[in-house]
C-alpha atoms as a PDB file:
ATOM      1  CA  UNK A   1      13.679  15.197   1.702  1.00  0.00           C
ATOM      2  CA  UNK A   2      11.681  14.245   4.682  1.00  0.00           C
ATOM      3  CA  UNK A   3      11.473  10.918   6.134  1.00  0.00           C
ATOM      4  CA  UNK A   4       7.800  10.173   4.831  1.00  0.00           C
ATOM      5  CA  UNK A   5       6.275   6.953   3.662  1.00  0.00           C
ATOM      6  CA  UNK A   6       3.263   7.091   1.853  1.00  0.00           C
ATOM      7  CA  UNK A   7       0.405   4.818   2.415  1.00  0.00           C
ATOM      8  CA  UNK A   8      -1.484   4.832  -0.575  1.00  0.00           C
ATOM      9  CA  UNK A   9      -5.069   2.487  -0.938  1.00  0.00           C
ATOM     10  CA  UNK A  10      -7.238   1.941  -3.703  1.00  0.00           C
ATOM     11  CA  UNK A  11     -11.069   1.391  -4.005  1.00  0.00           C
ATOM     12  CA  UNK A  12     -13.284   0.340  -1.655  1.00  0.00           C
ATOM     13  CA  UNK A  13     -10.444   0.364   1.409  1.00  0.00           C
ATOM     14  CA  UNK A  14     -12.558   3.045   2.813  1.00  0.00           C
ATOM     15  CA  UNK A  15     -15.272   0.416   3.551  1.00  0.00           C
ATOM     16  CA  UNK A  16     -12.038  -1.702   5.290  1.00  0.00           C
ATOM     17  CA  UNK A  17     -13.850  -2.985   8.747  1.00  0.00           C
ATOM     18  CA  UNK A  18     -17.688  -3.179   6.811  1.00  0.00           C
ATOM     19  CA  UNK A  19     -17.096  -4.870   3.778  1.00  0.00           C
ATOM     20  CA  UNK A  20     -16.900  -8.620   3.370  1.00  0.00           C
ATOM     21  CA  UNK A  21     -15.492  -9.003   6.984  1.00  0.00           C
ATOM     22  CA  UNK A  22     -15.416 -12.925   6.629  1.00  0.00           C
ATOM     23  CA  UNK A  23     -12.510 -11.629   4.002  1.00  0.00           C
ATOM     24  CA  UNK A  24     -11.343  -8.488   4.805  1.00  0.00           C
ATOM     25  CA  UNK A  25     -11.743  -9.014   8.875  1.00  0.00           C
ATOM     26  CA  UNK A  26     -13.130  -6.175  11.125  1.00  0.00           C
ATOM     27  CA  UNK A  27     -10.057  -4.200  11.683  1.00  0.00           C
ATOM     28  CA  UNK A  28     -10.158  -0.185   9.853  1.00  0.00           C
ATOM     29  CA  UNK A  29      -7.957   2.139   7.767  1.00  0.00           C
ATOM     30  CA  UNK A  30      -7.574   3.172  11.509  1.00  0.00           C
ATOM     31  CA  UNK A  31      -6.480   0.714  12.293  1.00  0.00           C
ATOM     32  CA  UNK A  32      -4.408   0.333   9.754  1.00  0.00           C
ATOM     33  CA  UNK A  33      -2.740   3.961  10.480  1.00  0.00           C
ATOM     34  CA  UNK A  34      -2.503   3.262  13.603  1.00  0.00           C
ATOM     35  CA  UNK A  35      -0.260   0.191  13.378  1.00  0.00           C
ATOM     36  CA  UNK A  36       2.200   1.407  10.712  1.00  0.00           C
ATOM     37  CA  UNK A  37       2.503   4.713  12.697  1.00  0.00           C
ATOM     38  CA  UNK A  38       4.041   2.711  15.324  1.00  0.00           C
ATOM     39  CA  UNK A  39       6.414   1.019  13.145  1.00  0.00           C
ATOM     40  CA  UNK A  40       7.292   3.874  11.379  1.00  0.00           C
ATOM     41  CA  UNK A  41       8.239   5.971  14.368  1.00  0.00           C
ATOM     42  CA  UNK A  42      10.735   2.899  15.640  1.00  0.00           C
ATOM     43  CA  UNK A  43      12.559   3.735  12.054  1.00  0.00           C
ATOM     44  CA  UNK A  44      12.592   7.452  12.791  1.00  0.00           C
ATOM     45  CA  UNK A  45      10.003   7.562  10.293  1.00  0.00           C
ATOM     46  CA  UNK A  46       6.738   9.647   9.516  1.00  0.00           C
ATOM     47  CA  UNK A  47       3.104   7.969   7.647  1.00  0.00           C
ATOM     48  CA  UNK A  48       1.051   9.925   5.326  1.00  0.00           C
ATOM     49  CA  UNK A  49      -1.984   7.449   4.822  1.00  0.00           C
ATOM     50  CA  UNK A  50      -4.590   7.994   1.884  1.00  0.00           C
ATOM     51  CA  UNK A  51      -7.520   6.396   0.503  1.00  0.00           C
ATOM     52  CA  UNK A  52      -9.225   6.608  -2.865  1.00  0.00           C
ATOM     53  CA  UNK A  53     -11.889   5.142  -5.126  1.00  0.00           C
ATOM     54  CA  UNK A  54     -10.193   7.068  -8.037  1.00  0.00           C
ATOM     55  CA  UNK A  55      -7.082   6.323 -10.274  1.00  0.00           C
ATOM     56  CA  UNK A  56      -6.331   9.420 -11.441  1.00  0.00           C
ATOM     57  CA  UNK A  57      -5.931  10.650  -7.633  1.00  0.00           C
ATOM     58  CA  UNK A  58      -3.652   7.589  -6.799  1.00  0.00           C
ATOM     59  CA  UNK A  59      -1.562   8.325  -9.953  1.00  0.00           C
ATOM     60  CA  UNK A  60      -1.038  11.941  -8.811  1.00  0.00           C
ATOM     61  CA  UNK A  61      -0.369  11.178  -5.453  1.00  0.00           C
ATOM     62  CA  UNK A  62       2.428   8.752  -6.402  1.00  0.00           C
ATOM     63  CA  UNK A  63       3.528  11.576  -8.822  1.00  0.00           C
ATOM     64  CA  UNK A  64       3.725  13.982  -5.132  1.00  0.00           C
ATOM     65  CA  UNK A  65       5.675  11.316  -3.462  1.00  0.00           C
ATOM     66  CA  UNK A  66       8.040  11.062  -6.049  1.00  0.00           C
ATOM     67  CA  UNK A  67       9.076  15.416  -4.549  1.00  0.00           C
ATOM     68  CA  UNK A  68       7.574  14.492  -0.677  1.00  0.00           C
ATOM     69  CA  UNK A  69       8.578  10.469  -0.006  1.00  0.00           C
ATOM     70  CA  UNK A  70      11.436   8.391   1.032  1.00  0.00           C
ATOM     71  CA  UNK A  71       8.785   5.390   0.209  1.00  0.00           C
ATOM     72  CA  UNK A  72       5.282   4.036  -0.748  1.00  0.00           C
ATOM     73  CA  UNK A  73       3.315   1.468   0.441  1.00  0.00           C
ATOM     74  CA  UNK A  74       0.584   0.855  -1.413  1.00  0.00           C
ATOM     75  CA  UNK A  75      -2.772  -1.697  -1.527  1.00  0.00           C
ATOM     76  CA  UNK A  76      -4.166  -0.813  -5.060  1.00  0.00           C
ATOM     77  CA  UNK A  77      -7.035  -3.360  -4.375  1.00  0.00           C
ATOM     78  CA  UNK A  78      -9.146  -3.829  -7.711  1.00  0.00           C
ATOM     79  CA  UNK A  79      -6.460  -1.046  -9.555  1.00  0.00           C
ATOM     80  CA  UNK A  80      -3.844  -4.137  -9.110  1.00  0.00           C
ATOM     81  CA  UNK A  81      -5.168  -6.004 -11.963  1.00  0.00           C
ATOM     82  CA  UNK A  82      -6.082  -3.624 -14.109  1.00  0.00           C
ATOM     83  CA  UNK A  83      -3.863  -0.407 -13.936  1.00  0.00           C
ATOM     84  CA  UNK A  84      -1.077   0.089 -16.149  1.00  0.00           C
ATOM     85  CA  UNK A  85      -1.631   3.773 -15.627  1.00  0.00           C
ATOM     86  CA  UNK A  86      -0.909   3.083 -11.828  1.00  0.00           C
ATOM     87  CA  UNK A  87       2.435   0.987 -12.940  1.00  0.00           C
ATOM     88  CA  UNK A  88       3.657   3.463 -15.501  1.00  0.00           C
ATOM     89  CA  UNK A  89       3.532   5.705 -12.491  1.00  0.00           C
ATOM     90  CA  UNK A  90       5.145   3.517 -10.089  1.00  0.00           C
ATOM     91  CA  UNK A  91       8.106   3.431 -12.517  1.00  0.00           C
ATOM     92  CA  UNK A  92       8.670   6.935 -12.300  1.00  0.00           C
ATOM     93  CA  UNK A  93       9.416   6.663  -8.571  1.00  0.00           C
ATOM     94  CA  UNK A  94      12.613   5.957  -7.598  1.00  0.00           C
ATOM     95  CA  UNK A  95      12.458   4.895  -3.561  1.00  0.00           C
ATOM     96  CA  UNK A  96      10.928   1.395  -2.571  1.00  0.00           C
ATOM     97  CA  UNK A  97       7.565   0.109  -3.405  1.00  0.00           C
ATOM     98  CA  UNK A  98       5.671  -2.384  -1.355  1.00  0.00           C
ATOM     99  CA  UNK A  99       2.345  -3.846  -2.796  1.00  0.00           C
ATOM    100  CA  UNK A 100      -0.134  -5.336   0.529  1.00  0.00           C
ATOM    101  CA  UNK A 101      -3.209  -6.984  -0.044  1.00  0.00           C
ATOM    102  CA  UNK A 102      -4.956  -8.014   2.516  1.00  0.00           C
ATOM    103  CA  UNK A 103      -6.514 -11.134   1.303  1.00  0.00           C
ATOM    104  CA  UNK A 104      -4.330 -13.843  -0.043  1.00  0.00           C
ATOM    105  CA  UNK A 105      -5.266 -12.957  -3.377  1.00  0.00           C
ATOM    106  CA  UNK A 106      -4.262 -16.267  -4.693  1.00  0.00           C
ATOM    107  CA  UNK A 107      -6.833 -18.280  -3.058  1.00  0.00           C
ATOM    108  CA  UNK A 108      -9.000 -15.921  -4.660  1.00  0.00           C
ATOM    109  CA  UNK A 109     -10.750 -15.410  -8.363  1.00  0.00           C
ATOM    110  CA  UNK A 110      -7.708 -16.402 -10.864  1.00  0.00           C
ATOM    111  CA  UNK A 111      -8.560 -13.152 -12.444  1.00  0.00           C
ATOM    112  CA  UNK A 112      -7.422 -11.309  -9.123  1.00  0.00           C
ATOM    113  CA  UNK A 113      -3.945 -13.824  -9.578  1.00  0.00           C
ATOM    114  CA  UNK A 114      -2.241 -11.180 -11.589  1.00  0.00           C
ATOM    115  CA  UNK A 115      -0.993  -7.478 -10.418  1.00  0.00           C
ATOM    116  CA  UNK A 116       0.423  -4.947 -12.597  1.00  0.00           C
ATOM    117  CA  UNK A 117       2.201  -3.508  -9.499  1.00  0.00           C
ATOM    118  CA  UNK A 118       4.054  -6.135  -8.455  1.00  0.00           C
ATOM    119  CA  UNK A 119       6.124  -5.537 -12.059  1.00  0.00           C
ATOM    120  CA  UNK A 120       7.424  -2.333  -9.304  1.00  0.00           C
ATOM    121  CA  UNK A 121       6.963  -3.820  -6.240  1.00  0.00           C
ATOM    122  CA  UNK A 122      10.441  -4.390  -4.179  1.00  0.00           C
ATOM    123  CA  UNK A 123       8.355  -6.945  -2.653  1.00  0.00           C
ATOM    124  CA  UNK A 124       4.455  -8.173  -2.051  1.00  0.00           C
ATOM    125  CA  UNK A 125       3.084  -9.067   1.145  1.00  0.00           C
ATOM    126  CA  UNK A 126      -0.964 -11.366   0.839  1.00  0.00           C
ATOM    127  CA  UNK A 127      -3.306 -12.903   3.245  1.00  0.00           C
ATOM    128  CA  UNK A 128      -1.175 -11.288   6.511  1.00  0.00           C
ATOM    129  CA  UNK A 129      -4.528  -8.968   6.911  1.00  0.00           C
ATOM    130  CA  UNK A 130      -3.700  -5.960   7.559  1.00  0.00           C
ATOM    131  CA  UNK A 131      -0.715  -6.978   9.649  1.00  0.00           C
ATOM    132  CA  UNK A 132       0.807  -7.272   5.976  1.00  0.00           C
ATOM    133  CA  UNK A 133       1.026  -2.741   6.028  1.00  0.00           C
ATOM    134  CA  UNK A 134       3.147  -3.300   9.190  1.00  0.00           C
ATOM    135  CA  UNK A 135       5.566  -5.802   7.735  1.00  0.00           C
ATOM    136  CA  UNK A 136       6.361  -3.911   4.826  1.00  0.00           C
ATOM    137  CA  UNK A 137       6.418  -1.083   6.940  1.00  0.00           C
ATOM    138  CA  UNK A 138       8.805  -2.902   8.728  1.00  0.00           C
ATOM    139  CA  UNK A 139      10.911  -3.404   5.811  1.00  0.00           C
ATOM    140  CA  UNK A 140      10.625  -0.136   4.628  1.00  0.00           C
ATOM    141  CA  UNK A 141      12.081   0.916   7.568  1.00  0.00           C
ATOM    142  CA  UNK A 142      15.209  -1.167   7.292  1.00  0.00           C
ATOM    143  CA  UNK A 143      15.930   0.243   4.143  1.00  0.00           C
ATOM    144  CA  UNK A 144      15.008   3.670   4.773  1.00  0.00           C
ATOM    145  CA  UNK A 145      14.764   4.541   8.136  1.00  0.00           C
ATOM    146  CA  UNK A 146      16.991   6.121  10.915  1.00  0.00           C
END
């Protein structure tokens, strides 16, 4: 199996940079690639970052990293609180799981205080902006890596 992580993101991420920057800051999926491809190659590791504003492609891309990834690292944005489809799917994957939102979804709307995937996530990382896809890179890493 190769060493890939995937670096899945839900609706709206694609606006990341545009969107509600007094929230979301100015920084861009680019960004956001760009960061965790660093980490990744200190852990002898490999990205494969994707974006959607669909659940049924999320669900079958965590279905492909269940054949093509050693991990996933995912920001379901709005799909957190609502998806069971997206956790039933989680639970078929057997490597690590990290859930990163961006926001410190706490502080937020109580409705957005609840996530489906952190019943799968191996751990959660809010509010770090997007610094929060390099630390659980970071952790991946240590569990994964080299």
């Amino acid at each position: 199996m190769s060493k890939t992580v995937f670096i899945l993101n839900g609706p709206n991420l694609n606006l990341l940079g545009k969107r509600q920057p007094e929230i979301y800051g100015s920084d861009t999926l680019d960004d956001v690639t760009s960061n965790c491809a660093a980490v990744a190659a200190e852990f002898g590791l490999e990205i494969d970052l994707r974006q959607s504003n669909h659940e049924g492609e999320l669900i079958d891309w965590i279905h492909e990293a269940r054949e093509n990834a050693v991990g996933i690292v995912m920001n379901p944005a709005a799909f957190t609180h609502t998806s069971v489809a997206i956790l039933d799917a989680l639970n078929t994957f057997e490597g690590p799981v990290f859930e990163v939102h961006i926001s410190q979804v706490h502080k937020r709307e109580s409705f957005r205080h609840h996530s489906y995937v952190s019943m799968r996530a191996d751990g959660v990382m809010a509010g770090f902006g997007i610094e929060g896809y390099a630390l659980a890179m970071r952790r991946m890493g240590a569990l994964v890596g080299n």
